[in-house]
PDB file of N, CA and C in Angstrom:
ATOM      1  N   UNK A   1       0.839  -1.156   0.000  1.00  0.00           N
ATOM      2  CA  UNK A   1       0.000   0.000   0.000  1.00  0.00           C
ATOM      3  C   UNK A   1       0.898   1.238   0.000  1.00  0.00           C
ATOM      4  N   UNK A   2       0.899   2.162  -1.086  1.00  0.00           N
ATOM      5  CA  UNK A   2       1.209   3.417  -0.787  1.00  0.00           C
ATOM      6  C   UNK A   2       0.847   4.464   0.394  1.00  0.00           C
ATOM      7  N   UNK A   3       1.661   5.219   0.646  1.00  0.00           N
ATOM      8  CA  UNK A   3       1.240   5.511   1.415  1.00  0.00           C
ATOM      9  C   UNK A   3       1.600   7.991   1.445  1.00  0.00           C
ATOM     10  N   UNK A   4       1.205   8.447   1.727  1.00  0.00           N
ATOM     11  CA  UNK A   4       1.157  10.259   1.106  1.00  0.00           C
ATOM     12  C   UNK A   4       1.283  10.824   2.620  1.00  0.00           C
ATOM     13  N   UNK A   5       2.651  11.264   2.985  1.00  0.00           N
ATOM     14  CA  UNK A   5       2.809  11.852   3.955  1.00  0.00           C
ATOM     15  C   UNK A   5       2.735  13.433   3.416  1.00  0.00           C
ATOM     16  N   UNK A   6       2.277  13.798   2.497  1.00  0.00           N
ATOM     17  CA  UNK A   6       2.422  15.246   2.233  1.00  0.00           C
ATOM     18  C   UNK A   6       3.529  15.714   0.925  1.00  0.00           C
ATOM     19  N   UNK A   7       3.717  14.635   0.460  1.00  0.00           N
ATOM     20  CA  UNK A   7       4.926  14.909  -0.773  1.00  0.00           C
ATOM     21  C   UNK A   7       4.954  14.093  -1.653  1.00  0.00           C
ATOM     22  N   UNK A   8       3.872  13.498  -1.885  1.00  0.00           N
ATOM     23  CA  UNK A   8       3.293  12.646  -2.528  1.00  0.00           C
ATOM     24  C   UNK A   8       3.346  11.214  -2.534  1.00  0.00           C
ATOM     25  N   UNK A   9       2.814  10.055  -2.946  1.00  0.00           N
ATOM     26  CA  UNK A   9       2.632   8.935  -2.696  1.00  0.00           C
ATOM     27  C   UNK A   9       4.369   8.137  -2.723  1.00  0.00           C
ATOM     28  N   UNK A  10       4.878   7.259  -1.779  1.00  0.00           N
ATOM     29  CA  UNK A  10       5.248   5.843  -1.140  1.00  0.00           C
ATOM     30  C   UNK A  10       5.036   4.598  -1.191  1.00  0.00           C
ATOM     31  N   UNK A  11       6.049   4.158  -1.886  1.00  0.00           N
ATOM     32  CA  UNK A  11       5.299   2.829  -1.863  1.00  0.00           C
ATOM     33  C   UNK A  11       6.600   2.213  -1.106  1.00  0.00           C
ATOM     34  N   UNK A  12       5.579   0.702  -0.589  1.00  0.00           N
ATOM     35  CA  UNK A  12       6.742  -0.180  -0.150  1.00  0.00           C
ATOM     36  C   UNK A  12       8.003  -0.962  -0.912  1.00  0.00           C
ATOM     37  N   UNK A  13       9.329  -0.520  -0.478  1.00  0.00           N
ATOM     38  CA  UNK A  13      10.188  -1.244  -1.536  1.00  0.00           C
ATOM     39  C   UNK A  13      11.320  -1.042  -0.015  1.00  0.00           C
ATOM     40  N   UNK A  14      12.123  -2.305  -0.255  1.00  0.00           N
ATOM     41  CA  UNK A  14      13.290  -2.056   0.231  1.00  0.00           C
ATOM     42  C   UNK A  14      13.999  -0.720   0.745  1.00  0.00           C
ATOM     43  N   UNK A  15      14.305  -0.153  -0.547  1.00  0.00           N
ATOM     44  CA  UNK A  15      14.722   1.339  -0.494  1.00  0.00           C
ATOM     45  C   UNK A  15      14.151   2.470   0.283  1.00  0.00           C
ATOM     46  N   UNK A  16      12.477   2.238   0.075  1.00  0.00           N
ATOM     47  CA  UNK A  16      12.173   3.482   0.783  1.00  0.00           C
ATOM     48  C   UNK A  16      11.585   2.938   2.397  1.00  0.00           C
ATOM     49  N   UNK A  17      12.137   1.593   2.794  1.00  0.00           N
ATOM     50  CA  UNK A  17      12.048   1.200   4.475  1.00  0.00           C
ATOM     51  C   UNK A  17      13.400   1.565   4.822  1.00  0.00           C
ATOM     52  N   UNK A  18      14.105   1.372   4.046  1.00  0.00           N
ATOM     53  CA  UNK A  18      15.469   1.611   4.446  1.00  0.00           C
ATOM     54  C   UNK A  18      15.742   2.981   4.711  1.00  0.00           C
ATOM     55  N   UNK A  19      15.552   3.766   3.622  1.00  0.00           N
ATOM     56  CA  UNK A  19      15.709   5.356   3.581  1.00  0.00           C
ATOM     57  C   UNK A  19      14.560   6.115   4.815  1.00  0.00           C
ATOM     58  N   UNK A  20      13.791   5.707   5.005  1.00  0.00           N
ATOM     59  CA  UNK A  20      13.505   6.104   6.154  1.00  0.00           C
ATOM     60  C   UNK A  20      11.679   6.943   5.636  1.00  0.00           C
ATOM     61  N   UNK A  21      11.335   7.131   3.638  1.00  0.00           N
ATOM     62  CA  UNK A  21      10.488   7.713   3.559  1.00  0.00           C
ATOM     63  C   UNK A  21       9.056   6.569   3.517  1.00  0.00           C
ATOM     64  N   UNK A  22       9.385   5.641   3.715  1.00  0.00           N
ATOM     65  CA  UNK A  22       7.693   4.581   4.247  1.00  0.00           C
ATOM     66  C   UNK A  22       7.923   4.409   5.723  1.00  0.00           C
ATOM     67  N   UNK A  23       7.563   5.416   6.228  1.00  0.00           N
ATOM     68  CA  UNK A  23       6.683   5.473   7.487  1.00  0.00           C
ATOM     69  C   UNK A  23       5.923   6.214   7.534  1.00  0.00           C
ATOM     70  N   UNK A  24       4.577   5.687   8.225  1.00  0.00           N
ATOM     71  CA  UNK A  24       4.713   4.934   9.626  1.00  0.00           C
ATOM     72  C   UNK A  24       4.276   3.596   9.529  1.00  0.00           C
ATOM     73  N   UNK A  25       4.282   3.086   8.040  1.00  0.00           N
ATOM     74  CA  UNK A  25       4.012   1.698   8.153  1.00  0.00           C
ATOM     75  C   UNK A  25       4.959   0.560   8.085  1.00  0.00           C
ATOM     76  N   UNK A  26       6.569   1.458   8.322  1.00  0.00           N
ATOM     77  CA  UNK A  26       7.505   0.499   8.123  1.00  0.00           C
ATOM     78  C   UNK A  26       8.076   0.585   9.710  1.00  0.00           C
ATOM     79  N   UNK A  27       8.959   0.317  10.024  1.00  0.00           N
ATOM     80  CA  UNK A  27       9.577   0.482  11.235  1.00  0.00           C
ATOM     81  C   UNK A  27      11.234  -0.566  11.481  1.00  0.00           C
ATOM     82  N   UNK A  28      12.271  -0.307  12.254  1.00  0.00           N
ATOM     83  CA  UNK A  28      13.327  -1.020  12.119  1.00  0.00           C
ATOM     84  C   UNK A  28      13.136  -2.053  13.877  1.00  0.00           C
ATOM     85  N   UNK A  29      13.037  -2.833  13.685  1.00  0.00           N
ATOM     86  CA  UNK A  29      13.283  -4.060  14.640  1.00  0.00           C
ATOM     87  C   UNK A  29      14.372  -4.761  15.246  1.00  0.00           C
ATOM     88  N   UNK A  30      14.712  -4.036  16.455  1.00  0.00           N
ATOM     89  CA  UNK A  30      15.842  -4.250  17.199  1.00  0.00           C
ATOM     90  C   UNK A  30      15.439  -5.187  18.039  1.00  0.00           C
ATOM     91  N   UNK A  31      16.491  -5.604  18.865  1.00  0.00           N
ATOM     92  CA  UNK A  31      16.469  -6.874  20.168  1.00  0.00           C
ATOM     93  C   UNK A  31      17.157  -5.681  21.356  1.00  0.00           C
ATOM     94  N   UNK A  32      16.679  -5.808  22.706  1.00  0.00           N
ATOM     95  CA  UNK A  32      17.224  -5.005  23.355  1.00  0.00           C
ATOM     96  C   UNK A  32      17.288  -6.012  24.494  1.00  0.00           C
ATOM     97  N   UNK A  33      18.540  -5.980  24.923  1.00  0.00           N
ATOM     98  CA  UNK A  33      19.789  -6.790  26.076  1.00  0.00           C
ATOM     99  C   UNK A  33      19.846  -6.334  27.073  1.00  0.00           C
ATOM    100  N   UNK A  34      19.972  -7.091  28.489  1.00  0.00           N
ATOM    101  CA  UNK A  34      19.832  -6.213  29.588  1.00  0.00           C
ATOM    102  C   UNK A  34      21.472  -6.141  29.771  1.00  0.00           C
ATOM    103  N   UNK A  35      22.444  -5.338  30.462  1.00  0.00           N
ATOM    104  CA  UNK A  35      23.966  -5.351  30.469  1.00  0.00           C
ATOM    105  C   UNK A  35      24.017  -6.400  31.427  1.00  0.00           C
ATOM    106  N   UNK A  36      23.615  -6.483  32.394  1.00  0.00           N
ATOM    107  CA  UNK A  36      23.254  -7.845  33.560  1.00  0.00           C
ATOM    108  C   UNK A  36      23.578  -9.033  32.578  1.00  0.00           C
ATOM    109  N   UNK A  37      22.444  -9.452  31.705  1.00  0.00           N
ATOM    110  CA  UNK A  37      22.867 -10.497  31.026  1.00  0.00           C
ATOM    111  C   UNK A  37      23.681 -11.093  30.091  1.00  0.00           C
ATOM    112  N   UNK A  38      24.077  -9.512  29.538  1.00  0.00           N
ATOM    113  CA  UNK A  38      24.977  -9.919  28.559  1.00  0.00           C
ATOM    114  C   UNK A  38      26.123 -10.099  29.296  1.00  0.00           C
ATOM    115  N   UNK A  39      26.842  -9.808  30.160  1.00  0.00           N
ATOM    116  CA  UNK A  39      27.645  -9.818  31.142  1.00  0.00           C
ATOM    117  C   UNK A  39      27.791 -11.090  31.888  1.00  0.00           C
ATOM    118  N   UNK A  40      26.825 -11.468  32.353  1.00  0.00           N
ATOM    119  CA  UNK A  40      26.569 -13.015  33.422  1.00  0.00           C
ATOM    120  C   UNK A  40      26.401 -14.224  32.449  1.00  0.00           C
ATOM    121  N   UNK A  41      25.617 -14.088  31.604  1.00  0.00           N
ATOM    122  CA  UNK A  41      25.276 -15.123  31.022  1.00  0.00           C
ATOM    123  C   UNK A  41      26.375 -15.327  29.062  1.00  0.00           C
ATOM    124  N   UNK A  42      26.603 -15.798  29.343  1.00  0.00           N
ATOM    125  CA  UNK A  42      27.286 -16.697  27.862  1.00  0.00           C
ATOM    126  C   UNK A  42      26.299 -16.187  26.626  1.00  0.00           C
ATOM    127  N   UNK A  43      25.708 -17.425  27.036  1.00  0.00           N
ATOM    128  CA  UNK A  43      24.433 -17.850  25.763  1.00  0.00           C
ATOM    129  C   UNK A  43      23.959 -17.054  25.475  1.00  0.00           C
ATOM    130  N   UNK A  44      23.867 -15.376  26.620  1.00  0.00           N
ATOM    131  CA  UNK A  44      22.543 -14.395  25.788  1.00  0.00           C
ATOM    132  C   UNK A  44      24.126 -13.677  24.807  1.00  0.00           C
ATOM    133  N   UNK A  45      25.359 -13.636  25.303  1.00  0.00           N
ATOM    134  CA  UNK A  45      26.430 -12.913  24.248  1.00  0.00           C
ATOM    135  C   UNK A  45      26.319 -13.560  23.277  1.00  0.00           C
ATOM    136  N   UNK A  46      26.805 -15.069  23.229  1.00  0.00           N
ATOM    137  CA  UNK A  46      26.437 -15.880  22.216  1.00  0.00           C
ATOM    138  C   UNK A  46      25.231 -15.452  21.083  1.00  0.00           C
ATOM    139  N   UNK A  47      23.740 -15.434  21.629  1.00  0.00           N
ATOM    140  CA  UNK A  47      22.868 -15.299  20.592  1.00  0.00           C
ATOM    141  C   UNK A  47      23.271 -14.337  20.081  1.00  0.00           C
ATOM    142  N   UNK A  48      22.883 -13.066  20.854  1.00  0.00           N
ATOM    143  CA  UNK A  48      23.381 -11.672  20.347  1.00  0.00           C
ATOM    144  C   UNK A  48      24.030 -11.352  19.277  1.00  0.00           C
ATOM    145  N   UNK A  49      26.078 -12.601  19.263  1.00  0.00           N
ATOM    146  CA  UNK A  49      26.780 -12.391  18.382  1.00  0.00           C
ATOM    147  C   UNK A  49      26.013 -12.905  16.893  1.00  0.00           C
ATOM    148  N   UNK A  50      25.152 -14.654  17.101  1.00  0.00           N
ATOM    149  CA  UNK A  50      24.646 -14.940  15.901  1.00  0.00           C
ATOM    150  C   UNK A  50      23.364 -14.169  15.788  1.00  0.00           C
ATOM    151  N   UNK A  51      23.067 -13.207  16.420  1.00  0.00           N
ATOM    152  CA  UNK A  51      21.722 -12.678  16.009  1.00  0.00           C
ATOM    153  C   UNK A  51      22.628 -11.535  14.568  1.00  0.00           C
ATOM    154  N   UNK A  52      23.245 -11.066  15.257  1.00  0.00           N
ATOM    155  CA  UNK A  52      24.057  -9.926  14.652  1.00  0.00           C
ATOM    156  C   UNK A  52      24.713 -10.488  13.110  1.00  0.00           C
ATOM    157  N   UNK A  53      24.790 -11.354  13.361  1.00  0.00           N
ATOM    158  CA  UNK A  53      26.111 -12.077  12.076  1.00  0.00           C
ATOM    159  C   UNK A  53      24.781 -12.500  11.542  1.00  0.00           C
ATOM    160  N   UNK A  54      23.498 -13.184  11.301  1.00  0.00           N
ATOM    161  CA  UNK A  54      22.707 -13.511  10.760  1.00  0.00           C
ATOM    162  C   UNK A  54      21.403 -13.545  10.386  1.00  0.00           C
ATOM    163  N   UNK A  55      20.905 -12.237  11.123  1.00  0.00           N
ATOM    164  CA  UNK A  55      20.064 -11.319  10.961  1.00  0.00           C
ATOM    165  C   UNK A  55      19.762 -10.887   9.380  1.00  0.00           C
ATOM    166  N   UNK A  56      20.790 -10.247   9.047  1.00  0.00           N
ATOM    167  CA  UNK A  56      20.178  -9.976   7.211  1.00  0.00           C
ATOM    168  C   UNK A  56      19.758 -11.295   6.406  1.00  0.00           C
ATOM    169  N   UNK A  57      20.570 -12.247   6.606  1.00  0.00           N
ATOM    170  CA  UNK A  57      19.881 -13.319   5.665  1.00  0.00           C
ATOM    171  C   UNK A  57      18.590 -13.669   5.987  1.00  0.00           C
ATOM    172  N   UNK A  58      18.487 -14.036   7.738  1.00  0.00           N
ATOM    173  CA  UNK A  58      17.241 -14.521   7.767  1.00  0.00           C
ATOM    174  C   UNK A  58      16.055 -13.801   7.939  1.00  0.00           C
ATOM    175  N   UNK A  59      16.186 -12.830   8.235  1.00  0.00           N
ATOM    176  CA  UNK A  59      14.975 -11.838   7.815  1.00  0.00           C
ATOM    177  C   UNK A  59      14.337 -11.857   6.378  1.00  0.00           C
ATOM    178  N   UNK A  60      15.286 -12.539   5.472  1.00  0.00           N
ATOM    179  CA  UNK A  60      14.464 -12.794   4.102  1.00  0.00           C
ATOM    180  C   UNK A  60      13.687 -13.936   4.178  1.00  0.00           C
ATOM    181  N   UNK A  61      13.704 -14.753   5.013  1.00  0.00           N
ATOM    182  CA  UNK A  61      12.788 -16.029   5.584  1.00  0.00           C
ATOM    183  C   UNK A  61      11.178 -15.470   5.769  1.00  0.00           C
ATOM    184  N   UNK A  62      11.550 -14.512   6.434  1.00  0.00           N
ATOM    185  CA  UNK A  62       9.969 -14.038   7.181  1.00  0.00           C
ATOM    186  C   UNK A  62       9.374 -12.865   5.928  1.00  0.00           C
ATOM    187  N   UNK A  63      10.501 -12.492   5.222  1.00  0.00           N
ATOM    188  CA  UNK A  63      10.008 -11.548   3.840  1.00  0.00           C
ATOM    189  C   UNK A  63       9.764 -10.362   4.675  1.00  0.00           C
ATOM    190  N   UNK A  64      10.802  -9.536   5.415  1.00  0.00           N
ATOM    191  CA  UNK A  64      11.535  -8.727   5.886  1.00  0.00           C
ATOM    192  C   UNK A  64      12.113  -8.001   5.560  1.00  0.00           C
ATOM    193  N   UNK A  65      12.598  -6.569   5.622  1.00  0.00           N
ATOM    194  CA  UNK A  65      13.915  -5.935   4.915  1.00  0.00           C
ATOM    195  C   UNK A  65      14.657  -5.794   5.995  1.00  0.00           C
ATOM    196  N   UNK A  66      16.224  -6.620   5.695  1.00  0.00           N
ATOM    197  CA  UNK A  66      16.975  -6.231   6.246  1.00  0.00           C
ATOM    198  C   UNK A  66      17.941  -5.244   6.466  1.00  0.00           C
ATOM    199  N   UNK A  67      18.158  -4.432   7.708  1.00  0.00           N
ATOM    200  CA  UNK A  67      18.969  -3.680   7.689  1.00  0.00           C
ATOM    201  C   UNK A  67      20.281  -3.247   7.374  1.00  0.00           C
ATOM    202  N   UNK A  68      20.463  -2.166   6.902  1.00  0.00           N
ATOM    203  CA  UNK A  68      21.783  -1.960   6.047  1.00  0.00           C
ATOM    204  C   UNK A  68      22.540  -2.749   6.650  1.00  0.00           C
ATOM    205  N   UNK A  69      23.346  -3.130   5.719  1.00  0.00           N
ATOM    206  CA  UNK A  69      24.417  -3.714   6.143  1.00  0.00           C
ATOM    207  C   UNK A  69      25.470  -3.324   7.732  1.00  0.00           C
ATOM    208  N   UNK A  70      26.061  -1.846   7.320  1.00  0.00           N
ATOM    209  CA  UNK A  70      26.544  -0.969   8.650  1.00  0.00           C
ATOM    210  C   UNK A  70      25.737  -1.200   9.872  1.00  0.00           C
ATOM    211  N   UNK A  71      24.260  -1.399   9.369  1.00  0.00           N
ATOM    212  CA  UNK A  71      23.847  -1.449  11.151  1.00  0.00           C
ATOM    213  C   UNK A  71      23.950  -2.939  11.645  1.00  0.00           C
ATOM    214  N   UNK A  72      24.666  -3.623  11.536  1.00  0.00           N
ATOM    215  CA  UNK A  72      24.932  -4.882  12.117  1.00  0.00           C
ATOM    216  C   UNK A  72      26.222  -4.806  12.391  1.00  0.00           C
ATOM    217  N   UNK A  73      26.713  -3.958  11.576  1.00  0.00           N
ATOM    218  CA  UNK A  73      28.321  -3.678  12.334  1.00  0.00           C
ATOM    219  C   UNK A  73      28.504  -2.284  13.523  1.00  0.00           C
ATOM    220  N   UNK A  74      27.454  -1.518  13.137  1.00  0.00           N
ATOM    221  CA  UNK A  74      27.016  -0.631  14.214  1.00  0.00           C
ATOM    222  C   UNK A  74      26.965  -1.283  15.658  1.00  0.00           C
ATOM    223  N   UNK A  75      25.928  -2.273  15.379  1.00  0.00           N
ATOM    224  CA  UNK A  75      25.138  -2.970  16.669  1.00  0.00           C
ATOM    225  C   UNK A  75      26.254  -4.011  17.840  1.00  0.00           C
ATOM    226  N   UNK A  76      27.098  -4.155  16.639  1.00  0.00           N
ATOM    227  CA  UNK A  76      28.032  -5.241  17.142  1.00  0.00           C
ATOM    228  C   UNK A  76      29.216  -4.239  18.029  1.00  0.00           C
ATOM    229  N   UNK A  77      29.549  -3.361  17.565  1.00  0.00           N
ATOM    230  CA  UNK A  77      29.764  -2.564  18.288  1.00  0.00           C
ATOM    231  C   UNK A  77      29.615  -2.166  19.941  1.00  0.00           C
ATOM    232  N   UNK A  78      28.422  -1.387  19.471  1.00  0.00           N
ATOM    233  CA  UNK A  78      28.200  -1.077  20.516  1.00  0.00           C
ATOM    234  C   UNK A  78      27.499  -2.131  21.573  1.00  0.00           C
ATOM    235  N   UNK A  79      27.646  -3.452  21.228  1.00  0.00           N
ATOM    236  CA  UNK A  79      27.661  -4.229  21.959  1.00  0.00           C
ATOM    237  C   UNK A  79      29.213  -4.550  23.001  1.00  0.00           C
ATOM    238  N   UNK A  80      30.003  -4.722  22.091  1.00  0.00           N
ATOM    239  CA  UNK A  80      31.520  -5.020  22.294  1.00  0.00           C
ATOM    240  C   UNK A  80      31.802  -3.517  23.495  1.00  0.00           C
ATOM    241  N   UNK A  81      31.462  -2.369  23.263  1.00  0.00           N
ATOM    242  CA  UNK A  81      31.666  -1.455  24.271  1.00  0.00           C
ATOM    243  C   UNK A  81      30.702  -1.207  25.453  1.00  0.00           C
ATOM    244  N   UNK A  82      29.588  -2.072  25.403  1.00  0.00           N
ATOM    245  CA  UNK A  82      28.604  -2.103  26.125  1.00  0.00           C
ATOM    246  C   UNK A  82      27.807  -0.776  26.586  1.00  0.00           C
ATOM    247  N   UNK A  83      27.573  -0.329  25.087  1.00  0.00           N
ATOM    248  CA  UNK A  83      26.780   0.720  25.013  1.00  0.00           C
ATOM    249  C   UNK A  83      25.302   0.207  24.922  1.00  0.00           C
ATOM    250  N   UNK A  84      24.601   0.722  25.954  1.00  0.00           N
ATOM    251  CA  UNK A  84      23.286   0.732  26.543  1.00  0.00           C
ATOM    252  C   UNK A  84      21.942   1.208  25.929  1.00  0.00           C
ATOM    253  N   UNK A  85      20.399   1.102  25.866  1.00  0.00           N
ATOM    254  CA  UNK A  85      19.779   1.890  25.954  1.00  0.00           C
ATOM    255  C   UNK A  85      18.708   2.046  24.677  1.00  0.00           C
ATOM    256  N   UNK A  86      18.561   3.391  24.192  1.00  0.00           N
ATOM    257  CA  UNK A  86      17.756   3.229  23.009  1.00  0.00           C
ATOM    258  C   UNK A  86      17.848   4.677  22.323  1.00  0.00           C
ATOM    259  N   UNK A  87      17.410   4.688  21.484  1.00  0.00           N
ATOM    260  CA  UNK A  87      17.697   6.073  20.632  1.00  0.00           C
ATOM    261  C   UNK A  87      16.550   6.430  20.079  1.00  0.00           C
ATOM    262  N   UNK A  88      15.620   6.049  20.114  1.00  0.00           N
ATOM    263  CA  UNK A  88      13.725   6.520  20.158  1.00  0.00           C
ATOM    264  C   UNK A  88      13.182   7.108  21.303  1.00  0.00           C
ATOM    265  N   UNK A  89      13.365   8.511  21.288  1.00  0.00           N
ATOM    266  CA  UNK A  89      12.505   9.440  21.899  1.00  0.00           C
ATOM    267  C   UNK A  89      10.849   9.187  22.161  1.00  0.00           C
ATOM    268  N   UNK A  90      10.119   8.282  21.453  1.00  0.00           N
ATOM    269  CA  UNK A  90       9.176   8.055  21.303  1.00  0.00           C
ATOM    270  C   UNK A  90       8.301   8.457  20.732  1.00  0.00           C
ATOM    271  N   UNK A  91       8.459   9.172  19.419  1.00  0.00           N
ATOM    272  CA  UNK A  91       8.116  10.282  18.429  1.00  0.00           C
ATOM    273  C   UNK A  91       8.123   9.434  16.874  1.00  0.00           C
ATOM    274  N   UNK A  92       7.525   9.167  16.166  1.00  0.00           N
ATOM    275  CA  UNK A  92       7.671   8.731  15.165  1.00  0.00           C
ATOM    276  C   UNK A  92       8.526  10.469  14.474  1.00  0.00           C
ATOM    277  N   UNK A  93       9.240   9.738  13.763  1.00  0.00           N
ATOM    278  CA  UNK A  93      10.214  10.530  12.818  1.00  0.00           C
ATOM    279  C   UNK A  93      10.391   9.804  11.355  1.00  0.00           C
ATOM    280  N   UNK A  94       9.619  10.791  10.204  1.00  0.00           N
ATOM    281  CA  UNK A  94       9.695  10.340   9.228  1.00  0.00           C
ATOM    282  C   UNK A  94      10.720  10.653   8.390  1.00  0.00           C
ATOM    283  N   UNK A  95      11.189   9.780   7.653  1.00  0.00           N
ATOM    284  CA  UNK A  95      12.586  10.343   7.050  1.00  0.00           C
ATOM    285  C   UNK A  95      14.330   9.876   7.678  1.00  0.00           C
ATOM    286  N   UNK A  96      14.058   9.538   8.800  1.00  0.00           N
ATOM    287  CA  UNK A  96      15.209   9.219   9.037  1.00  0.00           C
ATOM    288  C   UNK A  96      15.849   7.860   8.909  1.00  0.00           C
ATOM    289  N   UNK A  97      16.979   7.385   8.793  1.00  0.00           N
ATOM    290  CA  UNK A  97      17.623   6.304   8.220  1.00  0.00           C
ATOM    291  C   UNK A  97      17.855   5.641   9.466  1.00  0.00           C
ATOM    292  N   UNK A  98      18.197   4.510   9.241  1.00  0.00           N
ATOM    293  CA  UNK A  98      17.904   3.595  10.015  1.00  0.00           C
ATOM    294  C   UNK A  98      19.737   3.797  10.790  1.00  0.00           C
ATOM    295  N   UNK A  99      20.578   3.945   9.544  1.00  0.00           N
ATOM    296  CA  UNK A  99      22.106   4.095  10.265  1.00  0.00           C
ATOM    297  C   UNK A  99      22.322   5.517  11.567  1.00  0.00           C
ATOM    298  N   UNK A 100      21.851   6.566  10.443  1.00  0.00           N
ATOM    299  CA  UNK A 100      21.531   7.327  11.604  1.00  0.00           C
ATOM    300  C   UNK A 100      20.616   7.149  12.903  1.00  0.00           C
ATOM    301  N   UNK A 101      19.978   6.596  12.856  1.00  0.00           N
ATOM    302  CA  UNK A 101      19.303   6.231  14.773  1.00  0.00           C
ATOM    303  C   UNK A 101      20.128   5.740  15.052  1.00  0.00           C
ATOM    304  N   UNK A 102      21.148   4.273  14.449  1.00  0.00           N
ATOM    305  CA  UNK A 102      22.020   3.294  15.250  1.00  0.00           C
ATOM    306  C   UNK A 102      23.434   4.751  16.026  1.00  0.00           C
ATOM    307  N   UNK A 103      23.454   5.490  15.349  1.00  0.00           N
ATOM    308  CA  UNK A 103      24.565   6.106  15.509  1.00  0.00           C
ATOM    309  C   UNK A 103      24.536   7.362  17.031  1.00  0.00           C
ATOM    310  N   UNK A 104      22.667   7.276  17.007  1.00  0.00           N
ATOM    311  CA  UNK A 104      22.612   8.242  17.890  1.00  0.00           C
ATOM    312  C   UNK A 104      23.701   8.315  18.821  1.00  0.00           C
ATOM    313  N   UNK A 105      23.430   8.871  20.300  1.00  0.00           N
ATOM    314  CA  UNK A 105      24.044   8.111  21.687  1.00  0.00           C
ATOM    315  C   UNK A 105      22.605   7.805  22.586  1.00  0.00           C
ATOM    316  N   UNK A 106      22.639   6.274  23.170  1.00  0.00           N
ATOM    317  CA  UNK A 106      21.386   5.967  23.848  1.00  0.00           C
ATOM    318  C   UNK A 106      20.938   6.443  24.998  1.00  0.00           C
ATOM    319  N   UNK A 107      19.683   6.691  25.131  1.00  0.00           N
ATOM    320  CA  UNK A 107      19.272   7.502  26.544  1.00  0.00           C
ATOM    321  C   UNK A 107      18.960   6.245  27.309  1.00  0.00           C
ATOM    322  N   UNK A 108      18.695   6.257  28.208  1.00  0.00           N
ATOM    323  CA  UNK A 108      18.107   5.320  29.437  1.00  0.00           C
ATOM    324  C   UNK A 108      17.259   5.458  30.003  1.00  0.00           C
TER     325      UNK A 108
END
């Protein structure tokens, strides 16, 4: 479904979930880690790492768009430095890219 935020019609494609101009019917789908566990427990670092390393392929399973490439190396990141939190104010924001949110700094 197209969709007319004021600049004329959207449609769904890869490109424009990625680019940030199909919303509010697209959205990017993160996993959020408590530092407790990633810390204590193995298995939740473990998933984490194969969530991270295999996330783009299998999101084409469920017929998904996966996220740029960079944001899995973003994520891995700021895992490895045990950067916290979230970068959604709670405001839908149309237009913005998915690398730029990863890049914010997270509030708590």
């Amino acid at each position: 479904m197209a969709i007319d935020g004021g600049k004329g019609s959207v449609g769904p494609s890869p490109k424009t979930v990625e680019d940030g101009t199909y919303q509010p019917l697209s959205r990017p789908i993160f996993i959020y880690v408590s530092k407790k566990s990633l810390d204590s427990k193995p298995e939740v670092k473990e998933f984490v790492d194969f969530y991270l390393k295999n996330a783009a392929k299998l999101v084409k399973d469920v017929k998904y768009v996966a996220l740029p490439p960079n944001a899995y190396t973003i994520g891995a990141e700021h895992i490895k430095k045990g950067k916290i939190g979230t970068v959604f104010g709670g405001t839908a924001e149309v237009g913005v890219k998915i690398e730029d949110l990863l890049k914010r700094e997270a509030s708590f």
